[in-house]
C-alpha atoms as a PDB file:
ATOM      1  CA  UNK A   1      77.302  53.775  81.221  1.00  0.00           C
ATOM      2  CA  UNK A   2      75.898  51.569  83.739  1.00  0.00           C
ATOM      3  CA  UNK A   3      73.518  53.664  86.206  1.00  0.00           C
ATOM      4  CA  UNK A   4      74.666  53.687  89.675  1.00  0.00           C
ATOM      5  CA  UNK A   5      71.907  51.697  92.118  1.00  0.00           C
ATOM      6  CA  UNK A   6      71.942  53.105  95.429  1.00  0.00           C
ATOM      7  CA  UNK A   7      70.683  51.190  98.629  1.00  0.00           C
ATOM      8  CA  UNK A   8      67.732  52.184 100.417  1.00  0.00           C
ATOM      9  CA  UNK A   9      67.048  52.689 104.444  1.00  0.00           C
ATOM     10  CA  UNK A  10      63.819  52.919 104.546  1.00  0.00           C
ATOM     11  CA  UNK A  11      60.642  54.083 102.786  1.00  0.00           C
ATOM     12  CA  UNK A  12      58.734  56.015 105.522  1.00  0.00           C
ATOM     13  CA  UNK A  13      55.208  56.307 104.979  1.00  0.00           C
ATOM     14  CA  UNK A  14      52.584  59.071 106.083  1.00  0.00           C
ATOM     15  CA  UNK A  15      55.746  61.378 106.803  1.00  0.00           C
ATOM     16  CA  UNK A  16      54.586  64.824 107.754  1.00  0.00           C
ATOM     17  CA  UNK A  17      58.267  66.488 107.808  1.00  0.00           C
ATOM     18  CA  UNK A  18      59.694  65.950 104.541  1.00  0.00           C
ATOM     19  CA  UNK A  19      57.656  68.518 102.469  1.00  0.00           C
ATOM     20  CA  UNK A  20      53.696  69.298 101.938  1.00  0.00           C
ATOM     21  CA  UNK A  21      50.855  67.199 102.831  1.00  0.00           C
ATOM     22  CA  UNK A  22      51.165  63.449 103.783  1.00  0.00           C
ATOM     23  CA  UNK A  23      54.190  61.822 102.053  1.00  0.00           C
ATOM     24  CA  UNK A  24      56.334  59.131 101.740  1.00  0.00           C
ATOM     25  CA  UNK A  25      59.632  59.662 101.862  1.00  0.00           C
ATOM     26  CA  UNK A  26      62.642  57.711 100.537  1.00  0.00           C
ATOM     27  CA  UNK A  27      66.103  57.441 102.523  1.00  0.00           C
ATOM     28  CA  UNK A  28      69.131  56.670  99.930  1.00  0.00           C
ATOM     29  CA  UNK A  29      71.938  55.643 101.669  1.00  0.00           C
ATOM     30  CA  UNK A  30      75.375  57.390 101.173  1.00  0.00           C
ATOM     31  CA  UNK A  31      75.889  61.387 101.842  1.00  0.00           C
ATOM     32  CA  UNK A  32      78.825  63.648 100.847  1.00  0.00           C
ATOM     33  CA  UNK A  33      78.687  65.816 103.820  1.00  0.00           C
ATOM     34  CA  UNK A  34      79.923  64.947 107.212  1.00  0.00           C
ATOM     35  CA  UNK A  35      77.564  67.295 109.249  1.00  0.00           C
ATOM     36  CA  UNK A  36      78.390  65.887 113.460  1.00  0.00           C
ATOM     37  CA  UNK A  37      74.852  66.069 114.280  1.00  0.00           C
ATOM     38  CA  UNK A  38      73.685  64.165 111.664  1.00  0.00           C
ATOM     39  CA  UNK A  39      70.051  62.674 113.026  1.00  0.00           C
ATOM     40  CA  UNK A  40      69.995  59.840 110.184  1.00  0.00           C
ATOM     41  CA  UNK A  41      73.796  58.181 110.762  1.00  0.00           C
ATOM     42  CA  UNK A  42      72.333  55.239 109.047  1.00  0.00           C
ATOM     43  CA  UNK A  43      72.553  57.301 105.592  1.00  0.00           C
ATOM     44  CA  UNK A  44      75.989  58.162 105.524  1.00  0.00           C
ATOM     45  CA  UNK A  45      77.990  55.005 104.469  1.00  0.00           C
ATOM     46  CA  UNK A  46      76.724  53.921 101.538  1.00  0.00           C
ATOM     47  CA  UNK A  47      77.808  50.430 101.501  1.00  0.00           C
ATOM     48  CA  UNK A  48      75.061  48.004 103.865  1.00  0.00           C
ATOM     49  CA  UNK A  49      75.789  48.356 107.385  1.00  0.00           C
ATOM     50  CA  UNK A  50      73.977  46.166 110.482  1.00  0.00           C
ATOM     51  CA  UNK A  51      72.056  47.518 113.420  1.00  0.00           C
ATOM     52  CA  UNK A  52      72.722  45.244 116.407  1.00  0.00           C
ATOM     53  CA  UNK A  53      70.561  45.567 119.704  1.00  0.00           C
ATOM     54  CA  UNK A  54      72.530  43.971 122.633  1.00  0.00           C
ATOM     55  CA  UNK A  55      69.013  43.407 125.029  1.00  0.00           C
ATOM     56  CA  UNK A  56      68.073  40.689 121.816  1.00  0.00           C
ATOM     57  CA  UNK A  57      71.279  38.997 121.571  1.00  0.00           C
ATOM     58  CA  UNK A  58      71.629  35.713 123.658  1.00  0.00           C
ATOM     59  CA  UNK A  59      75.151  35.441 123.206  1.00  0.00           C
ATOM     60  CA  UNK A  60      74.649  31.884 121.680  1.00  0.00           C
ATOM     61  CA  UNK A  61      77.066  32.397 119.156  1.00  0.00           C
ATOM     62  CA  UNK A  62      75.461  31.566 115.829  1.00  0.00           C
ATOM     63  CA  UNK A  63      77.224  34.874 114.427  1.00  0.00           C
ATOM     64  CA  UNK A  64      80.405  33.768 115.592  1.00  0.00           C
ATOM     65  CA  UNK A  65      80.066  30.663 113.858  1.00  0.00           C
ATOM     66  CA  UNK A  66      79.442  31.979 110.355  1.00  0.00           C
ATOM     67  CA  UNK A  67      81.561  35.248 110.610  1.00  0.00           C
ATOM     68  CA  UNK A  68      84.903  34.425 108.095  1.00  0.00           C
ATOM     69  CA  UNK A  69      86.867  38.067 108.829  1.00  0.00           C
ATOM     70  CA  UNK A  70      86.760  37.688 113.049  1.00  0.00           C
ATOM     71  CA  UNK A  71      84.799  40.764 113.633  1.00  0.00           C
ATOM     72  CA  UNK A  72      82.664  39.044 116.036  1.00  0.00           C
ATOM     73  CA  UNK A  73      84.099  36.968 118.626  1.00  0.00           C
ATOM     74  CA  UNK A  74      82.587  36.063 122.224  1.00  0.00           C
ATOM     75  CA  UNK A  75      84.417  36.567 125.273  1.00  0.00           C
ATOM     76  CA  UNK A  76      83.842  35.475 129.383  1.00  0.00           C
ATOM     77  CA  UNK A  77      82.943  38.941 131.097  1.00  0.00           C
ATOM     78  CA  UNK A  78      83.707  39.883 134.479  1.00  0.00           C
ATOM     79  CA  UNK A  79      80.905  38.068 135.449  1.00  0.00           C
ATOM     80  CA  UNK A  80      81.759  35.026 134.418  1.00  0.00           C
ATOM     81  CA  UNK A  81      79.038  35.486 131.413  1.00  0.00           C
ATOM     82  CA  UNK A  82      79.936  35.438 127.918  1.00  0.00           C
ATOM     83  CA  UNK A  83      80.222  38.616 125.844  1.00  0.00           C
ATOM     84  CA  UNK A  84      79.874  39.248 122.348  1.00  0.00           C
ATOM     85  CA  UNK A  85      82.740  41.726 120.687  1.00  0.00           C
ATOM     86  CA  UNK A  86      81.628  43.149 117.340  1.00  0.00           C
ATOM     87  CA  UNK A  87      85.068  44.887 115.554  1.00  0.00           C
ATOM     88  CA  UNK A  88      83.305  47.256 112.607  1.00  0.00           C
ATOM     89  CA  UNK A  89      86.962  47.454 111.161  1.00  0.00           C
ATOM     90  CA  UNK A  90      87.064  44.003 110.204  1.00  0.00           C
ATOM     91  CA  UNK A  91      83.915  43.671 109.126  1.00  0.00           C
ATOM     92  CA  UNK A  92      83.509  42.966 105.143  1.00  0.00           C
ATOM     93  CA  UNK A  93      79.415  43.409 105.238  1.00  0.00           C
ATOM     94  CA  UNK A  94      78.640  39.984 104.309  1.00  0.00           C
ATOM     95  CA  UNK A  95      75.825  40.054 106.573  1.00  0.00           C
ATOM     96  CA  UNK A  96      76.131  36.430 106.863  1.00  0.00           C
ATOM     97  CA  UNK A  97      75.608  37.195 111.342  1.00  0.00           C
ATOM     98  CA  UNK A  98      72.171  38.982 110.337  1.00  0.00           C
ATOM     99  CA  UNK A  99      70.920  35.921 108.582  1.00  0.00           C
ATOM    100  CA  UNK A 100      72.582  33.882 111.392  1.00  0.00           C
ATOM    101  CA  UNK A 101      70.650  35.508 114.001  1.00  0.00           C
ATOM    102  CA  UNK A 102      67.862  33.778 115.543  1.00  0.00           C
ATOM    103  CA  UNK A 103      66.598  36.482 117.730  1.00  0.00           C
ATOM    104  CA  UNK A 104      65.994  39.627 115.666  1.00  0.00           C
ATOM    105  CA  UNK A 105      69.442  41.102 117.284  1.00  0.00           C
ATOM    106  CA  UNK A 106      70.921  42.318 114.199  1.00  0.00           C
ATOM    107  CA  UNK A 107      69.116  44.063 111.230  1.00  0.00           C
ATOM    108  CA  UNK A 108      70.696  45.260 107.712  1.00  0.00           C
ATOM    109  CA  UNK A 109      70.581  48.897 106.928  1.00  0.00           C
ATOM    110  CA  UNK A 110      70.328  49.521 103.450  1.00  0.00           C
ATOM    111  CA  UNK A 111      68.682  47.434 100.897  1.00  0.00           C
ATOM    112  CA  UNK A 112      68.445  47.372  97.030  1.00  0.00           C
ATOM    113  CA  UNK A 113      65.192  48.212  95.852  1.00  0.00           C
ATOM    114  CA  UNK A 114      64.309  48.627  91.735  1.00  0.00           C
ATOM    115  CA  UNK A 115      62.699  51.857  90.676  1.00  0.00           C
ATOM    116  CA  UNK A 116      59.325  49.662  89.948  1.00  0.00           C
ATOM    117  CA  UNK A 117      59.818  48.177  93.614  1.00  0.00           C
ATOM    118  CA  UNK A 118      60.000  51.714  95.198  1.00  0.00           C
ATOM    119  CA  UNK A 119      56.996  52.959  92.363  1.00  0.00           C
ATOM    120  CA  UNK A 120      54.730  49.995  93.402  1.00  0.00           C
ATOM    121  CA  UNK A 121      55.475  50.799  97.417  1.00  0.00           C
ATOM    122  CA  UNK A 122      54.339  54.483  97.586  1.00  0.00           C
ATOM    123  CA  UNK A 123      51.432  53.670  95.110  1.00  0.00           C
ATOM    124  CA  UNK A 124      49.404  52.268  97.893  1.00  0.00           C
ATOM    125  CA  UNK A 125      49.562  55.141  99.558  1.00  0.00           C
ATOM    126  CA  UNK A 126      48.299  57.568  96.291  1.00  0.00           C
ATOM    127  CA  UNK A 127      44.826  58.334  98.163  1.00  0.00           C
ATOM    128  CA  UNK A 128      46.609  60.073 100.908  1.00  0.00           C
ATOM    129  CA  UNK A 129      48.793  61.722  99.164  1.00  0.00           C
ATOM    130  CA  UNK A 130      45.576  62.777  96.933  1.00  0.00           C
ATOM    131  CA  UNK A 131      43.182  64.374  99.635  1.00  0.00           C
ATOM    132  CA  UNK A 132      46.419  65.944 101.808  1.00  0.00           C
ATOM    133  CA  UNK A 133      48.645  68.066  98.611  1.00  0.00           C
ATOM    134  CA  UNK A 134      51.342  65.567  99.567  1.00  0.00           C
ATOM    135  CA  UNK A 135      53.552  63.167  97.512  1.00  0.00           C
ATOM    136  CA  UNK A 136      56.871  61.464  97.179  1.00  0.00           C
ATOM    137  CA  UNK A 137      60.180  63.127  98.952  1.00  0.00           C
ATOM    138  CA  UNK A 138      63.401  61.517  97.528  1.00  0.00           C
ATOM    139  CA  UNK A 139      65.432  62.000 100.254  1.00  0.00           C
ATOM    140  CA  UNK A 140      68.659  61.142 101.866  1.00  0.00           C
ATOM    141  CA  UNK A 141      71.458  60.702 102.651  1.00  0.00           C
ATOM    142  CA  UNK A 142      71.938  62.820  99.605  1.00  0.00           C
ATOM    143  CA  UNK A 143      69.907  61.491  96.431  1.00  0.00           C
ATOM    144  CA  UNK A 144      72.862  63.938  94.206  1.00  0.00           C
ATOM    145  CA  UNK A 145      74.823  60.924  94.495  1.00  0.00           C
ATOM    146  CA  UNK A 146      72.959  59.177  92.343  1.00  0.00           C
ATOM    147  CA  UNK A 147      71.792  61.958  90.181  1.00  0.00           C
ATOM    148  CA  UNK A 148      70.507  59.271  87.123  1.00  0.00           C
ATOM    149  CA  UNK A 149      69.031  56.925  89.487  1.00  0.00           C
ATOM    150  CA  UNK A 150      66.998  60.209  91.174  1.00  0.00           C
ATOM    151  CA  UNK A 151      66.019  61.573  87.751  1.00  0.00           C
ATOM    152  CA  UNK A 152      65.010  58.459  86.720  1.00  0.00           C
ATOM    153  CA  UNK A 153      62.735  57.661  90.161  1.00  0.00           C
ATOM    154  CA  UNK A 154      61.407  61.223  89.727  1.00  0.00           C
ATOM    155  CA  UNK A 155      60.618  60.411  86.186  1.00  0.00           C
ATOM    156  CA  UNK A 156      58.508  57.097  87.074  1.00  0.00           C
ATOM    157  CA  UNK A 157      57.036  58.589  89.969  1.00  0.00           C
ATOM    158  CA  UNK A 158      55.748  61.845  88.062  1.00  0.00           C
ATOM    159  CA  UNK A 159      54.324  59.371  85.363  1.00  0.00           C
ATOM    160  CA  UNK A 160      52.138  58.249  87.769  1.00  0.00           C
ATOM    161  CA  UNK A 161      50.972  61.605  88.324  1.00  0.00           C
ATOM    162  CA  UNK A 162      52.066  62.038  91.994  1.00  0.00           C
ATOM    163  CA  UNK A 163      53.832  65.028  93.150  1.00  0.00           C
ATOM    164  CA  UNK A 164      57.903  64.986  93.902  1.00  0.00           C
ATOM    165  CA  UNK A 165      59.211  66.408  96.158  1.00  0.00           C
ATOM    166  CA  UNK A 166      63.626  66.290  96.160  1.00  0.00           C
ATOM    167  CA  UNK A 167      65.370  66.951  99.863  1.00  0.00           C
ATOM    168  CA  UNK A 168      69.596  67.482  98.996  1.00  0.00           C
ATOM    169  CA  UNK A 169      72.101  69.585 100.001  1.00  0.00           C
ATOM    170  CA  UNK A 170      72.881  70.252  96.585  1.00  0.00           C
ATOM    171  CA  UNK A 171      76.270  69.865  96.670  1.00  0.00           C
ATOM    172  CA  UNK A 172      76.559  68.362  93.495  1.00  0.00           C
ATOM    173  CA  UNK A 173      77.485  69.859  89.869  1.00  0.00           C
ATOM    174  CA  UNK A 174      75.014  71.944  88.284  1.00  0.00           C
ATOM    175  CA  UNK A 175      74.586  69.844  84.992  1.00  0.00           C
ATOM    176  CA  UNK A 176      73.699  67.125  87.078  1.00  0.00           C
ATOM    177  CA  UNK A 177      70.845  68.975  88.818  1.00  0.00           C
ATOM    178  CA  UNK A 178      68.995  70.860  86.135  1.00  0.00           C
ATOM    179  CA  UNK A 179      67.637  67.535  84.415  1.00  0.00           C
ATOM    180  CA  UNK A 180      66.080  66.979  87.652  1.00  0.00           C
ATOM    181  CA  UNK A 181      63.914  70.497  87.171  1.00  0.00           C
ATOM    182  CA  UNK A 182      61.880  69.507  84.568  1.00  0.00           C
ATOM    183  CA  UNK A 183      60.596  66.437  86.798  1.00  0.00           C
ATOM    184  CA  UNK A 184      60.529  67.848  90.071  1.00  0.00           C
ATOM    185  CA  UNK A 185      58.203  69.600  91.978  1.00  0.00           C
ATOM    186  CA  UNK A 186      59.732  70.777  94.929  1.00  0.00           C
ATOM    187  CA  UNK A 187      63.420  71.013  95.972  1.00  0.00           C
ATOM    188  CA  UNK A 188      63.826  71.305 100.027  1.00  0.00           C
ATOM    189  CA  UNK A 189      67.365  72.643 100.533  1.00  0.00           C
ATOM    190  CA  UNK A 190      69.444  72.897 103.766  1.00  0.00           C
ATOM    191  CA  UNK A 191      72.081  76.122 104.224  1.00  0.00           C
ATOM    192  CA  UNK A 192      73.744  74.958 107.502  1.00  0.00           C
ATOM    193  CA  UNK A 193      76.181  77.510 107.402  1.00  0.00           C
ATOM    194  CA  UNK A 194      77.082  80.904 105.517  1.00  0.00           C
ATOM    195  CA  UNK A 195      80.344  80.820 106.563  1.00  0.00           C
ATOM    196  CA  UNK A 196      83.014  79.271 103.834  1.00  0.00           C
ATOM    197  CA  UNK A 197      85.471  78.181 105.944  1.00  0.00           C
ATOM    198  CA  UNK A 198      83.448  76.693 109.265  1.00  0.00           C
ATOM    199  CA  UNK A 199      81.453  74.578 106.521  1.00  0.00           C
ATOM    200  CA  UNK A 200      84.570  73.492 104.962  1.00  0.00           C
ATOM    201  CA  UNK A 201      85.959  72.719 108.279  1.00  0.00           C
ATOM    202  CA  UNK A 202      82.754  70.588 110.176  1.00  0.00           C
ATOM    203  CA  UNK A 203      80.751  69.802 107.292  1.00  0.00           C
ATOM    204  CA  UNK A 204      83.698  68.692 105.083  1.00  0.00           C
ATOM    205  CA  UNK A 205      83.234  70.007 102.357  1.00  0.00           C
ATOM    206  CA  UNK A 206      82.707  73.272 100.544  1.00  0.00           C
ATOM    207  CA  UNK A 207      79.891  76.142 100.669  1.00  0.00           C
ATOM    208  CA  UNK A 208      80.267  77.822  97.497  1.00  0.00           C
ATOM    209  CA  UNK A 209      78.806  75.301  94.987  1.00  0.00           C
ATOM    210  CA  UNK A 210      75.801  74.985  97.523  1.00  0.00           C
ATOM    211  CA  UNK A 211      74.575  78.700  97.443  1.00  0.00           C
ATOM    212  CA  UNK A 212      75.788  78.513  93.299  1.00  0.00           C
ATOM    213  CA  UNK A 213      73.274  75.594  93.075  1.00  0.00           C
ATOM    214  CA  UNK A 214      70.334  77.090  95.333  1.00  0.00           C
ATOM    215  CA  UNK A 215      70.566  80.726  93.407  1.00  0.00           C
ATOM    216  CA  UNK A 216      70.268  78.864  90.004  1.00  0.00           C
ATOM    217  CA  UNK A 217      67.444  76.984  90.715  1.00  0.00           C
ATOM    218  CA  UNK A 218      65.629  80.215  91.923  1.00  0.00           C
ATOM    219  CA  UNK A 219      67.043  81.794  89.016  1.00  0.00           C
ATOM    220  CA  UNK A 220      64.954  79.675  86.710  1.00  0.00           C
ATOM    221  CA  UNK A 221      62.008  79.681  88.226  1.00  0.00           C
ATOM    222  CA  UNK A 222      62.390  75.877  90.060  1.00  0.00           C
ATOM    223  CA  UNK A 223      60.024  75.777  93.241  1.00  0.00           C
ATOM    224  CA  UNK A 224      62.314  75.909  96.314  1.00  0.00           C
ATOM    225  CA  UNK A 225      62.179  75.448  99.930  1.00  0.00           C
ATOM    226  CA  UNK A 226      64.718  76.342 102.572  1.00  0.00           C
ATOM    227  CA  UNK A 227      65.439  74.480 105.630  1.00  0.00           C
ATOM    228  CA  UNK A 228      67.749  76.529 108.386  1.00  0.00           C
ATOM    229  CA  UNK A 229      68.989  73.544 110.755  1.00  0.00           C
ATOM    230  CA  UNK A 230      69.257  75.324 114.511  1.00  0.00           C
ATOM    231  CA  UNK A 231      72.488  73.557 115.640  1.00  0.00           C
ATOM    232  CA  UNK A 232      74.035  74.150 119.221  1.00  0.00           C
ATOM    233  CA  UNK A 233      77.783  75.200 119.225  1.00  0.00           C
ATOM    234  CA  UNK A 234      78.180  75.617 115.282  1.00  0.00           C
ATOM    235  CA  UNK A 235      75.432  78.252 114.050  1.00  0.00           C
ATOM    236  CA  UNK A 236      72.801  78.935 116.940  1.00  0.00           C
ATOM    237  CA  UNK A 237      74.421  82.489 116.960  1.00  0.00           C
ATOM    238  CA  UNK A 238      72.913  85.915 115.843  1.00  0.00           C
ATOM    239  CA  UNK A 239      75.366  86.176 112.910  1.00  0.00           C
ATOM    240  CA  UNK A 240      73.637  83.236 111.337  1.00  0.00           C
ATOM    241  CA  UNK A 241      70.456  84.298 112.081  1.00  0.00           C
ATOM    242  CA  UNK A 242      71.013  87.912 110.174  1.00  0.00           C
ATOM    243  CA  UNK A 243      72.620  85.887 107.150  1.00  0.00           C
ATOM    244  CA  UNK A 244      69.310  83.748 106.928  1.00  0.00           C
ATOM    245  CA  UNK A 245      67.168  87.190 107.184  1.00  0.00           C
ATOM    246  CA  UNK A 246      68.934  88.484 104.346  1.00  0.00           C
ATOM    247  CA  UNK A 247      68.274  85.234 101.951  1.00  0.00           C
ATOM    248  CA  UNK A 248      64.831  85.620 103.165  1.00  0.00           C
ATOM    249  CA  UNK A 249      64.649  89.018 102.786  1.00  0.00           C
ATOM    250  CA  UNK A 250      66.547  88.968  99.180  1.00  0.00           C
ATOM    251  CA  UNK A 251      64.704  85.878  97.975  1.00  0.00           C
ATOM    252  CA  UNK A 252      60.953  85.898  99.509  1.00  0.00           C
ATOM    253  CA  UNK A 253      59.152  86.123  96.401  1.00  0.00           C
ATOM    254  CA  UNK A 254      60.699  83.200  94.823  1.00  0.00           C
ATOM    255  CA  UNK A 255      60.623  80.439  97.861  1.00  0.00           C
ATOM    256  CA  UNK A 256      58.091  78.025  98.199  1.00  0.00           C
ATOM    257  CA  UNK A 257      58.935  78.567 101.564  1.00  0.00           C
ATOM    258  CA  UNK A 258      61.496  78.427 104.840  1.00  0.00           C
ATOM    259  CA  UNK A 259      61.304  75.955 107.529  1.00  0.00           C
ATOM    260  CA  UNK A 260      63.495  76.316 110.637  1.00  0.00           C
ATOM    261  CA  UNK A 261      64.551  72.842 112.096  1.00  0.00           C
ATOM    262  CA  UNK A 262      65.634  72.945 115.735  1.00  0.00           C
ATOM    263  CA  UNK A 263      68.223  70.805 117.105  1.00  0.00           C
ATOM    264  CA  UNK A 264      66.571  67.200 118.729  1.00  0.00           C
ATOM    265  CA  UNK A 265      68.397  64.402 119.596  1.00  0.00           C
ATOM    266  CA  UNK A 266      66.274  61.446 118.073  1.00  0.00           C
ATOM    267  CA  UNK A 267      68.820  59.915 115.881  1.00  0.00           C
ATOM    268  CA  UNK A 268      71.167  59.201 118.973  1.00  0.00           C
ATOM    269  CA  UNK A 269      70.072  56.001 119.502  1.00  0.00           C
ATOM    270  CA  UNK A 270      71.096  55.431 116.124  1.00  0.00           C
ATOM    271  CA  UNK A 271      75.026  55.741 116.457  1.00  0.00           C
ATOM    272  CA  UNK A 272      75.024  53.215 119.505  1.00  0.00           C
ATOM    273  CA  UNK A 273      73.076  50.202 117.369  1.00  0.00           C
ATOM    274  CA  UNK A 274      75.803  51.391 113.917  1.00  0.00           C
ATOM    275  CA  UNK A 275      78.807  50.530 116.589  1.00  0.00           C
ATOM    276  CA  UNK A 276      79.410  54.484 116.377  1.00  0.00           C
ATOM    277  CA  UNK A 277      78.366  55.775 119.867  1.00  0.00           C
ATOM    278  CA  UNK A 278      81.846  57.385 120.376  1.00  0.00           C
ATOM    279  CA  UNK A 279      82.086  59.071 117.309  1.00  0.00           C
ATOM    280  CA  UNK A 280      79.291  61.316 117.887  1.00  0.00           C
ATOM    281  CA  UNK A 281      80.308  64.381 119.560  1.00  0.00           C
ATOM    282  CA  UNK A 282      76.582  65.704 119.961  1.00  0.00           C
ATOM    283  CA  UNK A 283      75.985  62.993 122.428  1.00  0.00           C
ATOM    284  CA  UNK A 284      75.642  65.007 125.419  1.00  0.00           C
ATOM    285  CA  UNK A 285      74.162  68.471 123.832  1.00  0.00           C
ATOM    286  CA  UNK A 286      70.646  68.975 124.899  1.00  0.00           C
ATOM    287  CA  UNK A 287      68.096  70.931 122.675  1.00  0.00           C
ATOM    288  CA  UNK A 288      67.492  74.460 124.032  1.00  0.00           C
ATOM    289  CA  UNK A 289      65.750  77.689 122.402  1.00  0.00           C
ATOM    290  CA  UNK A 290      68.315  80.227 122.917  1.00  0.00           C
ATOM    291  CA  UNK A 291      67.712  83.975 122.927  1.00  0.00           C
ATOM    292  CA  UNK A 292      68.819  84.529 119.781  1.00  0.00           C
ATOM    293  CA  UNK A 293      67.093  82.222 118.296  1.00  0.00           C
ATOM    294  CA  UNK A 294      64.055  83.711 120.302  1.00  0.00           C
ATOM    295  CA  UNK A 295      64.848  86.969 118.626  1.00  0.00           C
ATOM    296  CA  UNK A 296      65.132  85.396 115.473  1.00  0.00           C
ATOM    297  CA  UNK A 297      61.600  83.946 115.595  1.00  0.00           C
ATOM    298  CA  UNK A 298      60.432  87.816 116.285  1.00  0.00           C
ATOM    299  CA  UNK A 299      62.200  88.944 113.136  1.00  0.00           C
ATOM    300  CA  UNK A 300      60.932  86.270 110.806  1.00  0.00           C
ATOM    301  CA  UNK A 301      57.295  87.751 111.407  1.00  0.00           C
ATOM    302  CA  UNK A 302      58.227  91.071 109.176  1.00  0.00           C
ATOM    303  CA  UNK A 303      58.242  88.154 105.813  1.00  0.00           C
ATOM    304  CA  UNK A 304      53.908  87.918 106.797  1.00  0.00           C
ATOM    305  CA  UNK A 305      53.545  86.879 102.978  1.00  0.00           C
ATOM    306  CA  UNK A 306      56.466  83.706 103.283  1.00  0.00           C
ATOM    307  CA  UNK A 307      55.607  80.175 104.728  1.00  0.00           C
ATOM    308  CA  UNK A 308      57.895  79.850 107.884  1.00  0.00           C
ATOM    309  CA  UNK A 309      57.717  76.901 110.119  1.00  0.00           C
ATOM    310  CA  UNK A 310      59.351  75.608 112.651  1.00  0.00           C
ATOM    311  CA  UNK A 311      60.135  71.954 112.550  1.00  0.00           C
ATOM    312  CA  UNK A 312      59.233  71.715 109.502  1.00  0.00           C
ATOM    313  CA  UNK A 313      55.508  70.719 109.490  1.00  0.00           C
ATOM    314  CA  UNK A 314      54.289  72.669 106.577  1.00  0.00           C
ATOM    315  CA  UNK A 315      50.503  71.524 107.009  1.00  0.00           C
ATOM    316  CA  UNK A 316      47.774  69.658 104.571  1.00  0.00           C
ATOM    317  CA  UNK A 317      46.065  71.259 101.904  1.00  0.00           C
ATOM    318  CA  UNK A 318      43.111  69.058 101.215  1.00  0.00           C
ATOM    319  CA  UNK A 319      42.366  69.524  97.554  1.00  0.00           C
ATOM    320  CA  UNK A 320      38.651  71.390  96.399  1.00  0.00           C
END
């Protein structure tokens, strides 16, 4: 069976969010889950997509010129200027228009990288990673979708001796996770939701596998960290906040930790230069720290002996 190569985003380096320690962190592209706040849009398609940024484009019509399916065309505006009219539908992702571009006004998202490509880039970072307790995050998107291509990555990476660190939702089957135990050194896990049917129903798909995966992991001992996204309008309610006290509460000898991410709006930006500014229904939702959430905060302080952050910055332990 031939091994399914994902696309990459990016490779962020000295990342102080995506697990201990400096890291660098590695964005796959393509995610099962269709969460509406979703700060890294660029990860959900996992075909190549284009970022275009209209205050670089010239309107000169060089992508015109070489686009064969008519999803961009230029037009006279009101003002008697031309306009350039990008239609995603048509698009086939040729990215003949990025190569096109003179100016820098259109970018690919998503590139292929080979395991020894990605090794080689977060290599030159090894000191850091060394003097901080930080390492590699395979992140996402959701790396589950590739589960061979992750194990494999983990598997080069750990022969290097550097510390790996796995961010999924796990919503994937269980035989394709455990592999990834013996090779991993950290899984950071999101539970959005406790609720069956509002995950099913804005997330897309189901809960139950989720929680299945996260209790087996703990069950055997893997080293696990929970993140409890904060998001306005879907769980910033006291309900959610006693569900997550009782995980704690039930599992606080056995996580690595629990980091509480609070609603921002960085990734915004993001839908606009995808051509998906209307899609994304968080547009005009500001963060906020609501009273419950307040109260929350209070409660958390009872688990004295479990790691808790908020937003995620779990902190550098310089090695002895």
């Amino acid at each position: 069976m031939v091994m399914k190569t994902p696309l990459i985003t990016e490779i962020q380096r000295f990342s102080l969010q995506d697990g201990p320690g400096i890291r660098s962190t590695i964005f796959i592209k393509g995610c099962p889950l269709h969460c509406p706040w979703c700060h890294n849009p660029e990860t959900q398609d996992a075909q190549p997509e284009f970022y275009y940024y209209p205050d670089k484009c010239t309107r000169c019509g060089k992508c015109v010129e070489v686009c064969q399916s008519g999803a961009t065309s230029l037009s006279i505006g009101p003002n008697k200027q031309p306009e350039l009219n990008i239609d995603r539908k048509k698009c086939v992702r040729c990215m003949q228009c990025v190569e096109a571009c003179l100016y820098g006004a259109r970018t690919v998202v998503g590139k292929s990288f080979s395991i020894a490509e990605i090794v080689q880039e977060v290599l030159s970072d090894r000191l850091f990673y060394g003097h901080s307790g930080g390492g590699v995050t395979i992140s996402g998107g959701e790396p589950l979708m590739y589960p061979e291509f992750t194990l494999n990555l983990a598997r080069a990476l750990k022969e290097e001796g550097l510390d790996v660190a796995i961010e999924t939702s796990c919503f994937q089957k269980w035989a394709r996770i455990a592999p990834l135990v013996q090779t991993t050194d950290l899984f950071i896990v999101d539970i959005k939701s406790f609720d069956p049917q509002q995950h099913k129903k804005v997330i897309g798909k189901p809960l139950e596998p989720i929680l299945d995966n996260i209790q087996h992991l703990i069950a055997i001992g893997a080293n696990v960290r929970i993140h409890f996204p904060i998001i306005p309008d879907f769980n910033d309610l006291s309900s959610y906040f006693e569900q997550c006290l009782s995980f704690i509460d039930r599992f606080q000898h056995q996580l690595n930790g629990v980091d509480i991410l609070r609603y921002h709006v960085y990734g915004e930006k993001k839908y606009d230069l995808l051509g998906r500014g209307d899609t994304y229904t968080y547009k005009n939702v500001k963060p906020c720290i609501s009273n419950e959430l307040l109260m929350f905060a209070k409660a958390l302080k009872r688990f004295n002996h479990v790691n808790i952050t908020f937003d995620g910055i779990v902190g550098i332990k310089p090695n002895k």
